[in-house]
Protein backbone atom coordinates (compact mmCIF):
# COMPACT_ATOMS: atom_id res chain seq x y z
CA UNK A 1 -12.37 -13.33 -3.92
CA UNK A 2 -14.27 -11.74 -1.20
CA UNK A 3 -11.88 -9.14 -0.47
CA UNK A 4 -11.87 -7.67 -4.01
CA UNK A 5 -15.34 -7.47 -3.98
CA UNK A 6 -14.86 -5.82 -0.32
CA UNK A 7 -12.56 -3.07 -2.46
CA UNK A 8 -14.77 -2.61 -5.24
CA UNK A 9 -17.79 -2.15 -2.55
CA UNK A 10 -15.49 0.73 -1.06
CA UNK A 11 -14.28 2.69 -3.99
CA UNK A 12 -17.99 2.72 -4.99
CA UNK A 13 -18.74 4.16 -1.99
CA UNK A 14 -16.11 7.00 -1.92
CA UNK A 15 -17.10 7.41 -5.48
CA UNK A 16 -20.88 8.64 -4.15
CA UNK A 17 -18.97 10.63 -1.14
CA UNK A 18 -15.52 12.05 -2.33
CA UNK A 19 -12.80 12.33 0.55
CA UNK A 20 -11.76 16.20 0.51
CA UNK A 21 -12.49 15.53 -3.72
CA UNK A 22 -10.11 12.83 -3.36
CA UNK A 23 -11.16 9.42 -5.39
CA UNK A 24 -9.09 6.48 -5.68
CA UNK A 25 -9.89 4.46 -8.58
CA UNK A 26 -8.99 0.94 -9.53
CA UNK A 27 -7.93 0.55 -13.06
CA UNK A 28 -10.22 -1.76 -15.34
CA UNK A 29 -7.37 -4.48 -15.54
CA UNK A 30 -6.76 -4.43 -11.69
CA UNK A 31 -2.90 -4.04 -11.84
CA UNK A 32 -3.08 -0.47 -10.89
CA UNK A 33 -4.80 2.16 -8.98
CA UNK A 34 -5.56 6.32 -9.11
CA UNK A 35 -5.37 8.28 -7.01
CA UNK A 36 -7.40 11.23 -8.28
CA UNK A 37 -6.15 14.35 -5.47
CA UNK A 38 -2.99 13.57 -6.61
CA UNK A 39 -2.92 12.09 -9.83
CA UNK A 40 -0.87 9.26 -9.27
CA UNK A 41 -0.88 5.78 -10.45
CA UNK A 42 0.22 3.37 -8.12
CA UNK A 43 1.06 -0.06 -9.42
CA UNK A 44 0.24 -2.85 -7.62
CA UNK A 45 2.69 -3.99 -5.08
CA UNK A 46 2.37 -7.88 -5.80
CA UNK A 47 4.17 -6.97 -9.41
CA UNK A 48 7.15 -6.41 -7.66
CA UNK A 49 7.25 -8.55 -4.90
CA UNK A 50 10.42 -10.97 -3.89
CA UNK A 51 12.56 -8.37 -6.30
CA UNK A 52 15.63 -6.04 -5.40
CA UNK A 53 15.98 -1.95 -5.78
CA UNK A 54 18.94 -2.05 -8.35
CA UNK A 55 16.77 -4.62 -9.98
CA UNK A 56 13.29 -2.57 -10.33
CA UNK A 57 15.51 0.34 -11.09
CA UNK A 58 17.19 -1.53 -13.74
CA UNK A 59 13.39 -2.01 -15.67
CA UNK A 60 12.65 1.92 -15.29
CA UNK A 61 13.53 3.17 -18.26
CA UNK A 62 12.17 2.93 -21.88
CA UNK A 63 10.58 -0.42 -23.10
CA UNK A 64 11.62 -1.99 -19.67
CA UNK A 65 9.20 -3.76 -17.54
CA UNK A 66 8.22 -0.76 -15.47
CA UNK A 67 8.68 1.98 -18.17
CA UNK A 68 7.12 5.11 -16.87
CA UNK A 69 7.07 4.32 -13.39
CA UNK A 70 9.37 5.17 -10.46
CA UNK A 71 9.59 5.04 -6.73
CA UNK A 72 6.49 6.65 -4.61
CA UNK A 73 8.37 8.87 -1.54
CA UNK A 74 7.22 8.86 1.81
CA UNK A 75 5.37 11.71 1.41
CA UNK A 76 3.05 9.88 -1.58
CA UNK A 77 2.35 7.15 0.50
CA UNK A 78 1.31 8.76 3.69
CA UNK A 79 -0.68 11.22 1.30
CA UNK A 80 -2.32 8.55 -0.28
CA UNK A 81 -3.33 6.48 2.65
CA UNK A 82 -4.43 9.97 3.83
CA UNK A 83 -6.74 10.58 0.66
CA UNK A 84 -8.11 6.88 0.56
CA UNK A 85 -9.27 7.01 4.50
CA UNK A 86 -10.01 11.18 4.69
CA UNK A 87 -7.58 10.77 8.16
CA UNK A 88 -4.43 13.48 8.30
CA UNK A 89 -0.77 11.97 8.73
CA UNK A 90 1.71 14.21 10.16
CA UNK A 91 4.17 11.33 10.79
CA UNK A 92 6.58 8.57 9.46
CA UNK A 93 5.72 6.15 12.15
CA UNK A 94 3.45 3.64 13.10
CA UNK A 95 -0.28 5.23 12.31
CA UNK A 96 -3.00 2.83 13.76
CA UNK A 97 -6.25 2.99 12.13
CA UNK A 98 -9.83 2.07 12.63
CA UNK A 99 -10.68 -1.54 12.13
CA UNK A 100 -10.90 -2.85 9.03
CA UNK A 101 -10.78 0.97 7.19
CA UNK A 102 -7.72 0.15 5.07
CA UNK A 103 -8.70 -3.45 4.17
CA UNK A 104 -9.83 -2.03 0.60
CA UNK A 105 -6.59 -0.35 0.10
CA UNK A 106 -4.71 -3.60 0.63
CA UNK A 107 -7.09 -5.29 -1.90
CA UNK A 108 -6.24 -2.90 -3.97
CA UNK A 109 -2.43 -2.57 -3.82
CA UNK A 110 -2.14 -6.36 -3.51
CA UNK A 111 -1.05 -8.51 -0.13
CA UNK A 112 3.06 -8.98 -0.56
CA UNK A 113 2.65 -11.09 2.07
CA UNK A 114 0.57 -13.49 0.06
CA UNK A 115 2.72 -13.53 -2.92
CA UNK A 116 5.88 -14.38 -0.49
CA UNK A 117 4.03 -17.08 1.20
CA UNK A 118 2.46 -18.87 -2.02
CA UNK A 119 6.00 -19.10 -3.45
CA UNK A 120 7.50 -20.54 -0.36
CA UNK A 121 4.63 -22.38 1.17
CA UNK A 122 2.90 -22.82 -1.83
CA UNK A 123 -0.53 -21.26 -0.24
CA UNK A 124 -1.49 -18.29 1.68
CA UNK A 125 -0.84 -16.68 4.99
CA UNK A 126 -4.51 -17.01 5.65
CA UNK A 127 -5.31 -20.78 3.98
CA UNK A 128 -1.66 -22.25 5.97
CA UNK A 129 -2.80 -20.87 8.98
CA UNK A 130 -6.45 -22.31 8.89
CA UNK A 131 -8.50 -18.89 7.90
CA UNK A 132 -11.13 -18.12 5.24
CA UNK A 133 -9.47 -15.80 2.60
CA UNK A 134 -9.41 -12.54 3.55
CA UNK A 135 -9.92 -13.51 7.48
CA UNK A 136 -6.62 -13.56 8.55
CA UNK A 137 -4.20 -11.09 7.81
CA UNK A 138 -2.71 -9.29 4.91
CA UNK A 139 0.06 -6.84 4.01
CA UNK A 140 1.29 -4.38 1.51
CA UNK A 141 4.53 -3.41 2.45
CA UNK A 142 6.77 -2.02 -0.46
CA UNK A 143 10.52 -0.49 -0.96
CA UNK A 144 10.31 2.95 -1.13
CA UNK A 145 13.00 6.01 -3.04
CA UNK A 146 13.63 7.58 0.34
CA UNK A 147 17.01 6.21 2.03
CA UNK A 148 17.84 5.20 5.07
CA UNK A 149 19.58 8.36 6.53
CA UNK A 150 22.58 6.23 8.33
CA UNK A 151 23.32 4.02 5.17
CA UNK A 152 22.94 5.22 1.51
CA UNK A 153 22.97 1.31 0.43
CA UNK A 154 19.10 0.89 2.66
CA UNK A 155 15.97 2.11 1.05
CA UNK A 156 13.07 2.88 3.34
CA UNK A 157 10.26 0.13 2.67
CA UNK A 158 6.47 1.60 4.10
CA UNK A 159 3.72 -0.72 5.27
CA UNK A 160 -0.52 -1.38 5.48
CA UNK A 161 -0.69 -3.69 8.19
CA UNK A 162 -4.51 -5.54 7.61
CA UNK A 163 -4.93 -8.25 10.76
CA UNK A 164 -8.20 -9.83 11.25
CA UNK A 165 -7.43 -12.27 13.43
CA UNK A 166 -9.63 -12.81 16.57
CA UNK A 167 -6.88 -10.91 19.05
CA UNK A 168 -4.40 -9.86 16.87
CA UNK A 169 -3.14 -6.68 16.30
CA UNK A 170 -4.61 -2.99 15.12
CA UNK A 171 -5.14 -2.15 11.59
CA UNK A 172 -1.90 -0.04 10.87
CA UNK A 173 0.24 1.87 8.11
CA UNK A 174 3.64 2.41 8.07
CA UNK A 175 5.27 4.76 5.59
CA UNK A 176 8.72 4.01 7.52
CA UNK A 177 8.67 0.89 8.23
CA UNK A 178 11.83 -0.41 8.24
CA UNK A 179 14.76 -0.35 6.09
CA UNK A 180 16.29 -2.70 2.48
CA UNK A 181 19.12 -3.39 1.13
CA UNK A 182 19.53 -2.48 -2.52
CA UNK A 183 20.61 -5.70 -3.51
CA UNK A 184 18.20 -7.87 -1.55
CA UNK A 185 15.15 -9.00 -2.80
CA UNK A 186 12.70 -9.49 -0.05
CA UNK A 187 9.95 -12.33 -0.43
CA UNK A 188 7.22 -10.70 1.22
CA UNK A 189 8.22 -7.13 0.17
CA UNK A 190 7.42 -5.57 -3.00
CA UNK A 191 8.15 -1.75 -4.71
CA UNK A 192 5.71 1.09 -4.12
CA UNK A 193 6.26 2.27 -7.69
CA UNK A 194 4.04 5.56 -9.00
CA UNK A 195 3.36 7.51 -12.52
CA UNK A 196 1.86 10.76 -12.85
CA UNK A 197 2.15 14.46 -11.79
CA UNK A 198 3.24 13.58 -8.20
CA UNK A 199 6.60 15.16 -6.61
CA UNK A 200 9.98 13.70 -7.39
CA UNK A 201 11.61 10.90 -5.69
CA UNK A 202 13.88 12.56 -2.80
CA UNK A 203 17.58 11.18 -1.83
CA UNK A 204 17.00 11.48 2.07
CA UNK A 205 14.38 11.26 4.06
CA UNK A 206 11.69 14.69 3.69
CA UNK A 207 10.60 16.72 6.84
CA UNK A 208 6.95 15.33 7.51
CA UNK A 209 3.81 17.69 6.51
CA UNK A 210 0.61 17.93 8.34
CA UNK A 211 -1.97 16.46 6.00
CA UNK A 212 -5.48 18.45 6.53
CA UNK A 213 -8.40 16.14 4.53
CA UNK A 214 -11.73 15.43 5.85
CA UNK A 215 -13.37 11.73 5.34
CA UNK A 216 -17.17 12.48 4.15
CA UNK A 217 -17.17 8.39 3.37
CA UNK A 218 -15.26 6.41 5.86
CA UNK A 219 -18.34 5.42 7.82
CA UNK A 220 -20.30 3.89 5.01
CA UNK A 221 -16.89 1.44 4.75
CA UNK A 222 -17.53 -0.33 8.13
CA UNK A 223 -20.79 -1.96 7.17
CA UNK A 224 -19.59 -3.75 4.31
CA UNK A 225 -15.81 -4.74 6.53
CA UNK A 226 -14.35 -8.63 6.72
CA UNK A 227 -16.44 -10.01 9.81
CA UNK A 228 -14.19 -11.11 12.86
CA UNK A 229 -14.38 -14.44 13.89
C-alpha cells in the first residue's frame, strides 16, 4: 500500500536526522510502534477499533489480549505527535499541522476510520468515496485513560486528522477530541494503548506542558507526501 511505503520512507528519514534524539520506530511485524524519547510502545490503533473501555480494560492484565499494555494519557499523545513532527504542543485542542507531515504517523498507528468503514461498508473511506488509497482521508482517533472532567463514566478519545482531499480540511491532531462512553464501542474509534517507561495513566484531565523539541527532519518528509489531486 502506498501509504506504508510513504511511512517507512519517513521513519527512514528521521532515522538519518533525529528530532531533538527522538526516533520513532515501526516494529518488524507492523502492529506496533517506538517511540525512542520516550520509550513507549504504542500499539496500533486498528487492534482496538469498534471495542469499549471496560472491554480493553477487561484484556489488560496477565495472558489477556493486551497483557502489558495500558491507556496512553494526554500528555503521551501530544508528546508523541510532538517527537514524531519536532513541533511543541502546549495544548489539548485542535493543533493544525503542515500538510501532509503526520500522514506517516497515521500509517503507522493505523486509520480507525478504515477499519469502521470496511466492517460497515465493506470497503474504505477512500475506495466508497471514489479515491486512490491513501488519497482521501484517514484517521487515528483512539480512547484515551484521561476522563472527561464533568462525567467519570466518558473517557477522553484524541485524534490525527489526515485529509487529502482536493478542498478539504487541514492536517490536524487532537489529543482531546471529544469524549466515550465506557460501555460503548465506537466503530471508527479505537484505544491509544502504550507499554514502556512512560508516566502513569491519570484519573482527570493533567494541566498541559509546553513541549520544547526542534524538527532537524520534517522538511525532507514533504518531498516524498501523498500528491493532491
Amino acid at each position: 500500500m502506498r501509504k506504508r511505503l510513504l511511512g517507512v520512507i519517513a521513519l527512514g528519514l528521521i532515522g538519518i536526522a533525529p528530532v531533538a534524539g527522538a526516533s520513532i520506530v515501526d516494529s518488524a511485524d507492523g502492529t506496533y510502534l517506538t517511540d525512542t524519547a520516550t520509550g513507549l510502545d504504542w500499539l496500533d490503533v486498528t487492534a482496538t477499533t469498534g471495542r469499549s473501555y471496560f472491554d480493553v480494560q477487561a484484556q489488560l492484565g496477565p495472558g489477556a489480549a493486551y497483557s502489558g499494555w495500558r491507556h496512553a494519557t494526554l500528555d503521551e499523545f501530544n508528546q508523541l505527535v510532538s517527537n514524531f513532527t519536532g513541533l511543541p504542543i502546549a495544548t489539548y485542542d485542535r493543533v493544525e499541522q503542515e500538510p501532509n507531515l503526520i500522514d506517516p504517523l497515521v500509517v503507522l498507528l493505523g486509520s480507525s476510520l478504515d477499519v469502521g468503514w470496511i466492517r460497515t461498508k465493506g470497503v474504505t473511506w477512500d475506495a466508497f468515496n471514489g479515491y486512490a488509497e491513501g488519497e482521501g482521508f484517514d484517521m487515528s482517533a483512539g480512547i484515551l485513560a484521561d476522563l472527561n472532567p464533568h462525567s467519570p463514566d466518558e473517557n477522553v478519545f484524541a485524534v490525527l486528522w489526515d485529509d487529502d482531499q482536493p478542498g478539504g480540511q487541514q492536517d490536524y491532531s487532537f489529543a482531546h477530541a471529544g469524549h466515550v462512553a465506557k460501555p460503548y464501542a465506537p466503530a471508527e474509534i479505537g484505544h491509544f494503548l502504550v507499554r514502556g517507561t512512560g508516566s502513569p495513566p491519570v484519573a482527570s484531565i493533567p494541566e498541559g506542558s509546553s513541549l520544547a523539541l526542534v524538527c532537524l527532519a520534517v522538511g525532507l518528509l514533504s518531498a516524498f507526501a501523498p500528491k493532491r489531486r
